[in-house]
C-alpha atoms as a PDB file:
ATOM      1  CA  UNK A   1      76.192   5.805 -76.471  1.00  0.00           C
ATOM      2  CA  UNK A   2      72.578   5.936 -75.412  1.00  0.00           C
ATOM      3  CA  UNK A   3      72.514   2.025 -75.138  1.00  0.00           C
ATOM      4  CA  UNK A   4      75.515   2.355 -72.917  1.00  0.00           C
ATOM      5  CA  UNK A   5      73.811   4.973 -70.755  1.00  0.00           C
ATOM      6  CA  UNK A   6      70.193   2.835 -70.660  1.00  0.00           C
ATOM      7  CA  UNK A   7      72.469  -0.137 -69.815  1.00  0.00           C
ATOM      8  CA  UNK A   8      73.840   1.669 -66.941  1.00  0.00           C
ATOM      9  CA  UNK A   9      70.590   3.317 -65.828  1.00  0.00           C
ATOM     10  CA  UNK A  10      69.424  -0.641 -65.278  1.00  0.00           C
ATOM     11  CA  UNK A  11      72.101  -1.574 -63.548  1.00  0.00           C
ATOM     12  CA  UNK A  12      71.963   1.355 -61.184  1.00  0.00           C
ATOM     13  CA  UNK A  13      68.222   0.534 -60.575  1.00  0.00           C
ATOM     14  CA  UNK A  14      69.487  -3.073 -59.696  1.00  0.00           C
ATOM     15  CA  UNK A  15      71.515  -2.557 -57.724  1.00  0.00           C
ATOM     16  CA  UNK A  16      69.714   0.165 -55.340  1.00  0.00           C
ATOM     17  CA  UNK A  17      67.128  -2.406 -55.694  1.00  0.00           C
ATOM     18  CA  UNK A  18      69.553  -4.874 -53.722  1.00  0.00           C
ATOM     19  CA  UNK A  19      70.439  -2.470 -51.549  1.00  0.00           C
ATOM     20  CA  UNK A  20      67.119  -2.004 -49.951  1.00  0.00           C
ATOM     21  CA  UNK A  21      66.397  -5.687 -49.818  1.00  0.00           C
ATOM     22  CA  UNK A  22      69.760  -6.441 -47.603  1.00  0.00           C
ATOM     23  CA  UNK A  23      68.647  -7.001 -44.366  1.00  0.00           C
ATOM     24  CA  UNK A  24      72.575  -5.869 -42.847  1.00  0.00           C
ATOM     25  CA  UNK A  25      72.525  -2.207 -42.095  1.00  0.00           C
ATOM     26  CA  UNK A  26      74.192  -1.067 -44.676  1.00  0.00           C
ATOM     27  CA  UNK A  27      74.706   2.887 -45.831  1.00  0.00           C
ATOM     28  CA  UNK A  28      77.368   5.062 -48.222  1.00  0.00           C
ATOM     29  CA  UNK A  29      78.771   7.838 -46.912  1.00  0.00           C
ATOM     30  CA  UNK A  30      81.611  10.146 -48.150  1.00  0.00           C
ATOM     31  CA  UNK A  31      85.061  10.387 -47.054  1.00  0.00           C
ATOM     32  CA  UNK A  32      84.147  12.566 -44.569  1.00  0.00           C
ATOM     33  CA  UNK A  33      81.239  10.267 -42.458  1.00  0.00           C
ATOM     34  CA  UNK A  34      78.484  11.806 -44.083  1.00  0.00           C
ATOM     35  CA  UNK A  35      75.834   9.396 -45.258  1.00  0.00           C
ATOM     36  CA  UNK A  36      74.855   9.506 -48.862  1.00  0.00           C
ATOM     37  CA  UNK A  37      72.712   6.650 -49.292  1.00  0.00           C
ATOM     38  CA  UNK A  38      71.289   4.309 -46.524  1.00  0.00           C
ATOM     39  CA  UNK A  39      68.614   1.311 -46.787  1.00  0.00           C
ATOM     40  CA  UNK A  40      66.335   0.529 -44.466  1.00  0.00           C
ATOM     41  CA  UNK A  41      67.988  -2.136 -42.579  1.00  0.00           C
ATOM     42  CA  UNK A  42      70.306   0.986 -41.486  1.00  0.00           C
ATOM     43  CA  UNK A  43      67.535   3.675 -41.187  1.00  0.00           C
ATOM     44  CA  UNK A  44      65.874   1.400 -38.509  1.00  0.00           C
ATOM     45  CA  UNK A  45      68.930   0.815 -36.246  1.00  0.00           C
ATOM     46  CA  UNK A  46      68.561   5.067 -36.080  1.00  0.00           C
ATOM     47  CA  UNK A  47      64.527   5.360 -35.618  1.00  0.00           C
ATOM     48  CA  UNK A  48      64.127   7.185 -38.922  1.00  0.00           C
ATOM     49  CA  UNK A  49      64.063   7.136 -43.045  1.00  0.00           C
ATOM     50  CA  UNK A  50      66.494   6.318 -45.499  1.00  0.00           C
ATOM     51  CA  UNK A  51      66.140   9.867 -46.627  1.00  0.00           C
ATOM     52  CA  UNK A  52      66.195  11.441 -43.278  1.00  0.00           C
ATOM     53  CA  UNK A  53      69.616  10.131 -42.950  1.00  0.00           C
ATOM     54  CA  UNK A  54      71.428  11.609 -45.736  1.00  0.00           C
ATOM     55  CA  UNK A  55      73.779  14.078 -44.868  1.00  0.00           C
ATOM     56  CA  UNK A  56      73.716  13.285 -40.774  1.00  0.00           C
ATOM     57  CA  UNK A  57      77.583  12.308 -39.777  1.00  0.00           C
ATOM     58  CA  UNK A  58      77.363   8.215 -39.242  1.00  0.00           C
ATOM     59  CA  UNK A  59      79.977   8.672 -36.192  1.00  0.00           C
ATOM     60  CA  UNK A  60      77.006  10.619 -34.445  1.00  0.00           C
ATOM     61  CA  UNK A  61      74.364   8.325 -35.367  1.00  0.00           C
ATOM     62  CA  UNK A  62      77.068   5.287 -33.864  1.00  0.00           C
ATOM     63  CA  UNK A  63      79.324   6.625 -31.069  1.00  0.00           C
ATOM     64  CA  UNK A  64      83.218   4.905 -31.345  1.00  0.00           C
ATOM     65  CA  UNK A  65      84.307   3.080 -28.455  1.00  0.00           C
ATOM     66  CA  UNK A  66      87.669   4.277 -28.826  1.00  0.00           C
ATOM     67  CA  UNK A  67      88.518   7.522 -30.158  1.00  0.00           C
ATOM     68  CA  UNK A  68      92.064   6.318 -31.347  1.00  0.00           C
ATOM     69  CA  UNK A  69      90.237   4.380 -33.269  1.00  0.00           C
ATOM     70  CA  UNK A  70      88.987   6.834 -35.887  1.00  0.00           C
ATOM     71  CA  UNK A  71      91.599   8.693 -35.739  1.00  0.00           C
ATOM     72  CA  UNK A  72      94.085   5.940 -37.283  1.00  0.00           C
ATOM     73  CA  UNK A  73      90.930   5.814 -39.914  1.00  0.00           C
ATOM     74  CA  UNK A  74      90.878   9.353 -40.947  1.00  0.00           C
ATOM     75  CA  UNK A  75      94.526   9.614 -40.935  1.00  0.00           C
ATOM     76  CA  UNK A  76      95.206   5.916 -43.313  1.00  0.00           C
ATOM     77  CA  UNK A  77      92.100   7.722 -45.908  1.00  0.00           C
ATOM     78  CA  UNK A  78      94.183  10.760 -45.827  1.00  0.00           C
ATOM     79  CA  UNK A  79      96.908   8.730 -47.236  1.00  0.00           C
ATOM     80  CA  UNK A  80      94.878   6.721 -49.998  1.00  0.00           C
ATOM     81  CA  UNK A  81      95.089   3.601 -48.434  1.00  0.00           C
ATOM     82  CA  UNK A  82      92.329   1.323 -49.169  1.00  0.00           C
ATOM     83  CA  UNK A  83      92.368  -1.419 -46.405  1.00  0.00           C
ATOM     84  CA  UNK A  84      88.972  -2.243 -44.831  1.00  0.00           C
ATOM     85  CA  UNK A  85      88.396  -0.419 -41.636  1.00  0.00           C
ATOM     86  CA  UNK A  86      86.528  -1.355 -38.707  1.00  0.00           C
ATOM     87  CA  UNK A  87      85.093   0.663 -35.827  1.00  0.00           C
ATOM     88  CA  UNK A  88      83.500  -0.416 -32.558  1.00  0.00           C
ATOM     89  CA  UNK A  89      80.710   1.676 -31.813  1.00  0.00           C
ATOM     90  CA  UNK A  90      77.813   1.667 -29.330  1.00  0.00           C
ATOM     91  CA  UNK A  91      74.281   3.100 -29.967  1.00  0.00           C
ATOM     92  CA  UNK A  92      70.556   3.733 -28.256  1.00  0.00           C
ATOM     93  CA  UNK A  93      68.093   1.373 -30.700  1.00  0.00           C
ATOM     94  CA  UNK A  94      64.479   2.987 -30.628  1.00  0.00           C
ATOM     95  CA  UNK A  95      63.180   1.620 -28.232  1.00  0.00           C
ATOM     96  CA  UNK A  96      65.753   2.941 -25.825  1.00  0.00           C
ATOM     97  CA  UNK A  97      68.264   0.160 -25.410  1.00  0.00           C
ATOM     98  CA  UNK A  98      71.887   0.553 -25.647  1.00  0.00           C
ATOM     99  CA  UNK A  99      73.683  -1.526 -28.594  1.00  0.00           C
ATOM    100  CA  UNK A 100      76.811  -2.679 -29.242  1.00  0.00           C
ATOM    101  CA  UNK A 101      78.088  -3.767 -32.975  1.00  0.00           C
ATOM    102  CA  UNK A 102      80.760  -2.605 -35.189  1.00  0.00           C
ATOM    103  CA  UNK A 103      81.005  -0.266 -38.250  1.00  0.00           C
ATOM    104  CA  UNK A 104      82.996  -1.925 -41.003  1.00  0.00           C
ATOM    105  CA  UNK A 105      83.930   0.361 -43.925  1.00  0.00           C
ATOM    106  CA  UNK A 106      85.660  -0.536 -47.581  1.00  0.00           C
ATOM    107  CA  UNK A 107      86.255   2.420 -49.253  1.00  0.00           C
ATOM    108  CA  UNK A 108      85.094   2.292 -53.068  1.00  0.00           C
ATOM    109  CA  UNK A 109      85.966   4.453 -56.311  1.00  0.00           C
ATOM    110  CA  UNK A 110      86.067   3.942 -60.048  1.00  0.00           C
ATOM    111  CA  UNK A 111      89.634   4.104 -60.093  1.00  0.00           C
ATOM    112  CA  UNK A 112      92.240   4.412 -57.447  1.00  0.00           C
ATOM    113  CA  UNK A 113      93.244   8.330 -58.166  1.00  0.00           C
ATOM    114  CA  UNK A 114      89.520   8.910 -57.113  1.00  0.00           C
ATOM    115  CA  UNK A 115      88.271  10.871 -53.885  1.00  0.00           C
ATOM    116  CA  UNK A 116      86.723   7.084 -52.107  1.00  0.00           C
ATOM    117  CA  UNK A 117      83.444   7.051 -50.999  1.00  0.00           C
ATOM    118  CA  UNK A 118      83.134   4.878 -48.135  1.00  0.00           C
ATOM    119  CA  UNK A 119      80.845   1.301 -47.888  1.00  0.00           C
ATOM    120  CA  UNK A 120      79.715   1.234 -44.337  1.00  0.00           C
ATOM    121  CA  UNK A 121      78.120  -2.155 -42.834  1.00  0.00           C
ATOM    122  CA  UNK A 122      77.271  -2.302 -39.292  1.00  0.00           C
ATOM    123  CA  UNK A 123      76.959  -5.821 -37.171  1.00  0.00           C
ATOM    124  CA  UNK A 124      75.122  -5.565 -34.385  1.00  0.00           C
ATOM    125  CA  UNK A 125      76.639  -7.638 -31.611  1.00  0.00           C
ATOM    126  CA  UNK A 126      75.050  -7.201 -28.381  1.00  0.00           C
ATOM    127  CA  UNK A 127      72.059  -5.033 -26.521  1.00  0.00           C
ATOM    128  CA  UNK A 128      71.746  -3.474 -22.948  1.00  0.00           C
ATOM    129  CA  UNK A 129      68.365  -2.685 -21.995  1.00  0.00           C
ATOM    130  CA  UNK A 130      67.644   0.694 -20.609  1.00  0.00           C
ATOM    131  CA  UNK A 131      67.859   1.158 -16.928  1.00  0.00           C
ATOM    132  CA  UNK A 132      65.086   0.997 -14.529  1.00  0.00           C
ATOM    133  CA  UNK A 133      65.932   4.798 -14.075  1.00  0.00           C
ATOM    134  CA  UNK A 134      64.913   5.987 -17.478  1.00  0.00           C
ATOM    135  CA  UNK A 135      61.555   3.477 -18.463  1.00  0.00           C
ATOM    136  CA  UNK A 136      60.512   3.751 -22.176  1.00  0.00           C
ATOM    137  CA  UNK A 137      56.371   4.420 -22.102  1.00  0.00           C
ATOM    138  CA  UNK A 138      54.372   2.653 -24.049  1.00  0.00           C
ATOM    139  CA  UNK A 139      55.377  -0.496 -26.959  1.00  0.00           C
ATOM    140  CA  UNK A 140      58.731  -0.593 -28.386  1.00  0.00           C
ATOM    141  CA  UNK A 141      58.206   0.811 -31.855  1.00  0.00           C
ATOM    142  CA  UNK A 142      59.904   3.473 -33.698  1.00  0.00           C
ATOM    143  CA  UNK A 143      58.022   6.307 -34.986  1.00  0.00           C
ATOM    144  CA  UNK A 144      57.931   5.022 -38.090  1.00  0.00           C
ATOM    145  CA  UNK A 145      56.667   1.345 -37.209  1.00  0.00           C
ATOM    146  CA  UNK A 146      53.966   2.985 -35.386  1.00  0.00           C
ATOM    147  CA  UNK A 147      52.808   5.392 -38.776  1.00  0.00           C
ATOM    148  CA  UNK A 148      52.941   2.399 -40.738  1.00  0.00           C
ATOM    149  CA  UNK A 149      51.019   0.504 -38.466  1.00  0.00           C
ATOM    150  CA  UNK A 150      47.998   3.538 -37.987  1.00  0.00           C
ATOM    151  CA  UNK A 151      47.722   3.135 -42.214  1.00  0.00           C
ATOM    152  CA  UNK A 152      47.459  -0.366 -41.739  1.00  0.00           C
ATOM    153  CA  UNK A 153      44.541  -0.177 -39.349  1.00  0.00           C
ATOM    154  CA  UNK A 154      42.947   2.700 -41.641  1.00  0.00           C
ATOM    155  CA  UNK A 155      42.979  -0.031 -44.533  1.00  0.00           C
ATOM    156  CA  UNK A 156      46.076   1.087 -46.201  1.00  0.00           C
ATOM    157  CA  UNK A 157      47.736  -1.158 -49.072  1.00  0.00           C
ATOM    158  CA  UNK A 158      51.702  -1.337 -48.399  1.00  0.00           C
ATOM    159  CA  UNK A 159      51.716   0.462 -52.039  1.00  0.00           C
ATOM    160  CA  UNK A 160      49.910   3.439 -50.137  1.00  0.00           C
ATOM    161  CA  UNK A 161      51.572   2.733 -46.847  1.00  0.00           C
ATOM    162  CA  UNK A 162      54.841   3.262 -48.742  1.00  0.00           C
ATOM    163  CA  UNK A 163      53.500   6.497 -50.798  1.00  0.00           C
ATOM    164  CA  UNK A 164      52.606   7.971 -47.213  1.00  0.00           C
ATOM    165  CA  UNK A 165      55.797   7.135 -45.041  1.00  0.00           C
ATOM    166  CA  UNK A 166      58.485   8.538 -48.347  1.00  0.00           C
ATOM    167  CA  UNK A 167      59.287   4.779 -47.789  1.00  0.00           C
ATOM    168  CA  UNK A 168      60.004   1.825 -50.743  1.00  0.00           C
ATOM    169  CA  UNK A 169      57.047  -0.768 -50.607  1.00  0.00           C
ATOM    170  CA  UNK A 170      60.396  -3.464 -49.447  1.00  0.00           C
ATOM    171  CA  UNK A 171      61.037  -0.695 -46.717  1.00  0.00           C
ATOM    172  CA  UNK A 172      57.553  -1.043 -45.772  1.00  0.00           C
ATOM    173  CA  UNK A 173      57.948  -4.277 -45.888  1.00  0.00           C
ATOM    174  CA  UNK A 174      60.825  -4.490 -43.693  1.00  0.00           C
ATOM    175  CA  UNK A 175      59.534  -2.676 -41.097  1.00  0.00           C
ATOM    176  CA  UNK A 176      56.186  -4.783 -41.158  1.00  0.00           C
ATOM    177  CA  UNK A 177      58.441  -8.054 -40.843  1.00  0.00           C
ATOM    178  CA  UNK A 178      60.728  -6.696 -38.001  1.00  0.00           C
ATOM    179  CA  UNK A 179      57.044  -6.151 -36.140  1.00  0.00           C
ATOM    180  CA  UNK A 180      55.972  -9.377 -36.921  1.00  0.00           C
ATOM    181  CA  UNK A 181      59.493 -11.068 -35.585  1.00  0.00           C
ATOM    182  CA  UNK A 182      59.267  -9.048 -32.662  1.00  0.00           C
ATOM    183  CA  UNK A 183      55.290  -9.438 -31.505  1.00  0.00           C
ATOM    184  CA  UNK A 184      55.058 -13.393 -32.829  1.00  0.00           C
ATOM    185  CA  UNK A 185      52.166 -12.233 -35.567  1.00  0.00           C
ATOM    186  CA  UNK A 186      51.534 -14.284 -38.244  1.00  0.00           C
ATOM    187  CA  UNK A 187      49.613 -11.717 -40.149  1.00  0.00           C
ATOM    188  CA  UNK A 188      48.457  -7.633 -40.531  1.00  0.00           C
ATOM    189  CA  UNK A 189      45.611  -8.155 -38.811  1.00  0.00           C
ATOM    190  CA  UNK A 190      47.420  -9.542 -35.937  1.00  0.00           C
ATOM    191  CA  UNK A 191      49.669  -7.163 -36.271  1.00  0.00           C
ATOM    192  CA  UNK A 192      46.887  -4.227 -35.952  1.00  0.00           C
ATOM    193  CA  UNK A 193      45.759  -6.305 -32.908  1.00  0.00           C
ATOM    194  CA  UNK A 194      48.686  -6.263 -31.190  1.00  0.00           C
ATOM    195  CA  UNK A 195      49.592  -2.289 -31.715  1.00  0.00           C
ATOM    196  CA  UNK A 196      46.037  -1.255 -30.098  1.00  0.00           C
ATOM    197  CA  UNK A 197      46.856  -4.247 -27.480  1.00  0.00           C
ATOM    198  CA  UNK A 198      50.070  -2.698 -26.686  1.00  0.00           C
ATOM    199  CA  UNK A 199      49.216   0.788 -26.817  1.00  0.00           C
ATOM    200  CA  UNK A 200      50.675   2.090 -29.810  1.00  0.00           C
ATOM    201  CA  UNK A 201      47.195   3.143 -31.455  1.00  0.00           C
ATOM    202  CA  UNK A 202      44.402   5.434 -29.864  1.00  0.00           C
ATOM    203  CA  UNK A 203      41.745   2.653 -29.245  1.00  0.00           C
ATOM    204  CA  UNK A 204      38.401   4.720 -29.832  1.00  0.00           C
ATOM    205  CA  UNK A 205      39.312   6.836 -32.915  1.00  0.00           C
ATOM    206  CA  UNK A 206      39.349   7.111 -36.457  1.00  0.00           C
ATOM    207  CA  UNK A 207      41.020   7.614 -38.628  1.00  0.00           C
ATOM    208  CA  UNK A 208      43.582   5.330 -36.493  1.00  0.00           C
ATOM    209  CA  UNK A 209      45.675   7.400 -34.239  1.00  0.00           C
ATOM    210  CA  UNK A 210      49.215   6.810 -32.729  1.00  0.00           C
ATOM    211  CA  UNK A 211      48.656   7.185 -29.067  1.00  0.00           C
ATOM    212  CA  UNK A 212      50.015  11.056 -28.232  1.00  0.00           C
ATOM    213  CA  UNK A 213      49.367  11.976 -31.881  1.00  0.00           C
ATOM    214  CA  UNK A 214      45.461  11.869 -31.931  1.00  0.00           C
ATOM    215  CA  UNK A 215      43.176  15.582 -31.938  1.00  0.00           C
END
């Protein structure tokens, strides 16, 4: 019995192993909407943690198109059925452009007499960038990206980086790669280069500051 119980231990550590590593946005939530567990493909899309996710309602976080929509959802998981479900849904990415994608959930159980949780993936399909009415100051970063980029700066390891931010070092690393995608850097150091370029970081003070944040 406590072979079985190690064995499943490993798997479990495998697999949310995987899960932060997929680069879809990809999150559990119950059959109510409420996010469980979210990686940080999915956390990114919202300008926040995995952790600061769990319990928010994912049909806040991604608005429905159509309200009928959800509806014929909620009322088909009422009924047990298990079909996969699909949602389109619009959103405001961090950096203040609007998104369109859609939410596909499966839901999942042990066995089929068992409450589903639901397997939510989201596509992103197209982006709107914010009107001329409503600029967004400064570099388009999240919050995060730009505290992961001030312990950079300071010297930070993405072991430390990770420690600091309640992040995994892949979510760290995730973050660091969407920056690099984004800015064309080929390395940290351009990376750092770039943020005080841009604005992001207080030129002038240390330890490195996120512009707004320094004393």
């Amino acid at each position: 019995m406590d072979l079985a119980r190690q064995e499943a231990v490993t798997w479990r550590n495998r697999a949310l192993l995987l899960f932060d590593r997929v680069a879809m946005p990809v999150a559990v939530c119950d059959v109510y909407g409420a996010v469980l567990l979210a990686n940080p493909a999915m956390a990114a899309e919202c300008g926040t943690t995995p952790g600061r996710l769990r319990g928010r309602d994912v049909l806040e976080l991604f608005s429905p198109r159509e309200a009928t929509q959800v509806e014929r959802i909620a009322q088909a998981l009422r009924l047990r059925h298990r079909s996969r479900y699909q949602v389109s849904v619009r959103w405001r990415a961090p950096g203040g452009a609007e998104r369109y994608g859609e939410l596909t959930a499966d839901p999942v159980s042990d066995t089929v007499e068992d409450t589903p949780a639901l397997l939510v993936m989201l596509r992103v399909d197209a982006e709107r960038a914010p009107s001329p009415a409503a600029p967004v100051p400064g570099a388009p970063v999240t919050p995060m990206e730009a505290r992961i980029l001030a312990l950079l700066a300071a010297g930070a390891t993405t072991a430390r980086a990770a420690r600091e931010t309640a992040l995994t070092t892949d979510g760290v690393t995730y973050h660091l790669r969407r920056l690099s995608s984004r800015w064309g850097a080929s390395n940290r150091t351009e990376l750092v280069a770039r943020a005080y370029a841009l604005g992001v970081l207080t030129p002038g003070v240390w330890p490195p500051a996120v512009r707004g944040d320094a004393t």
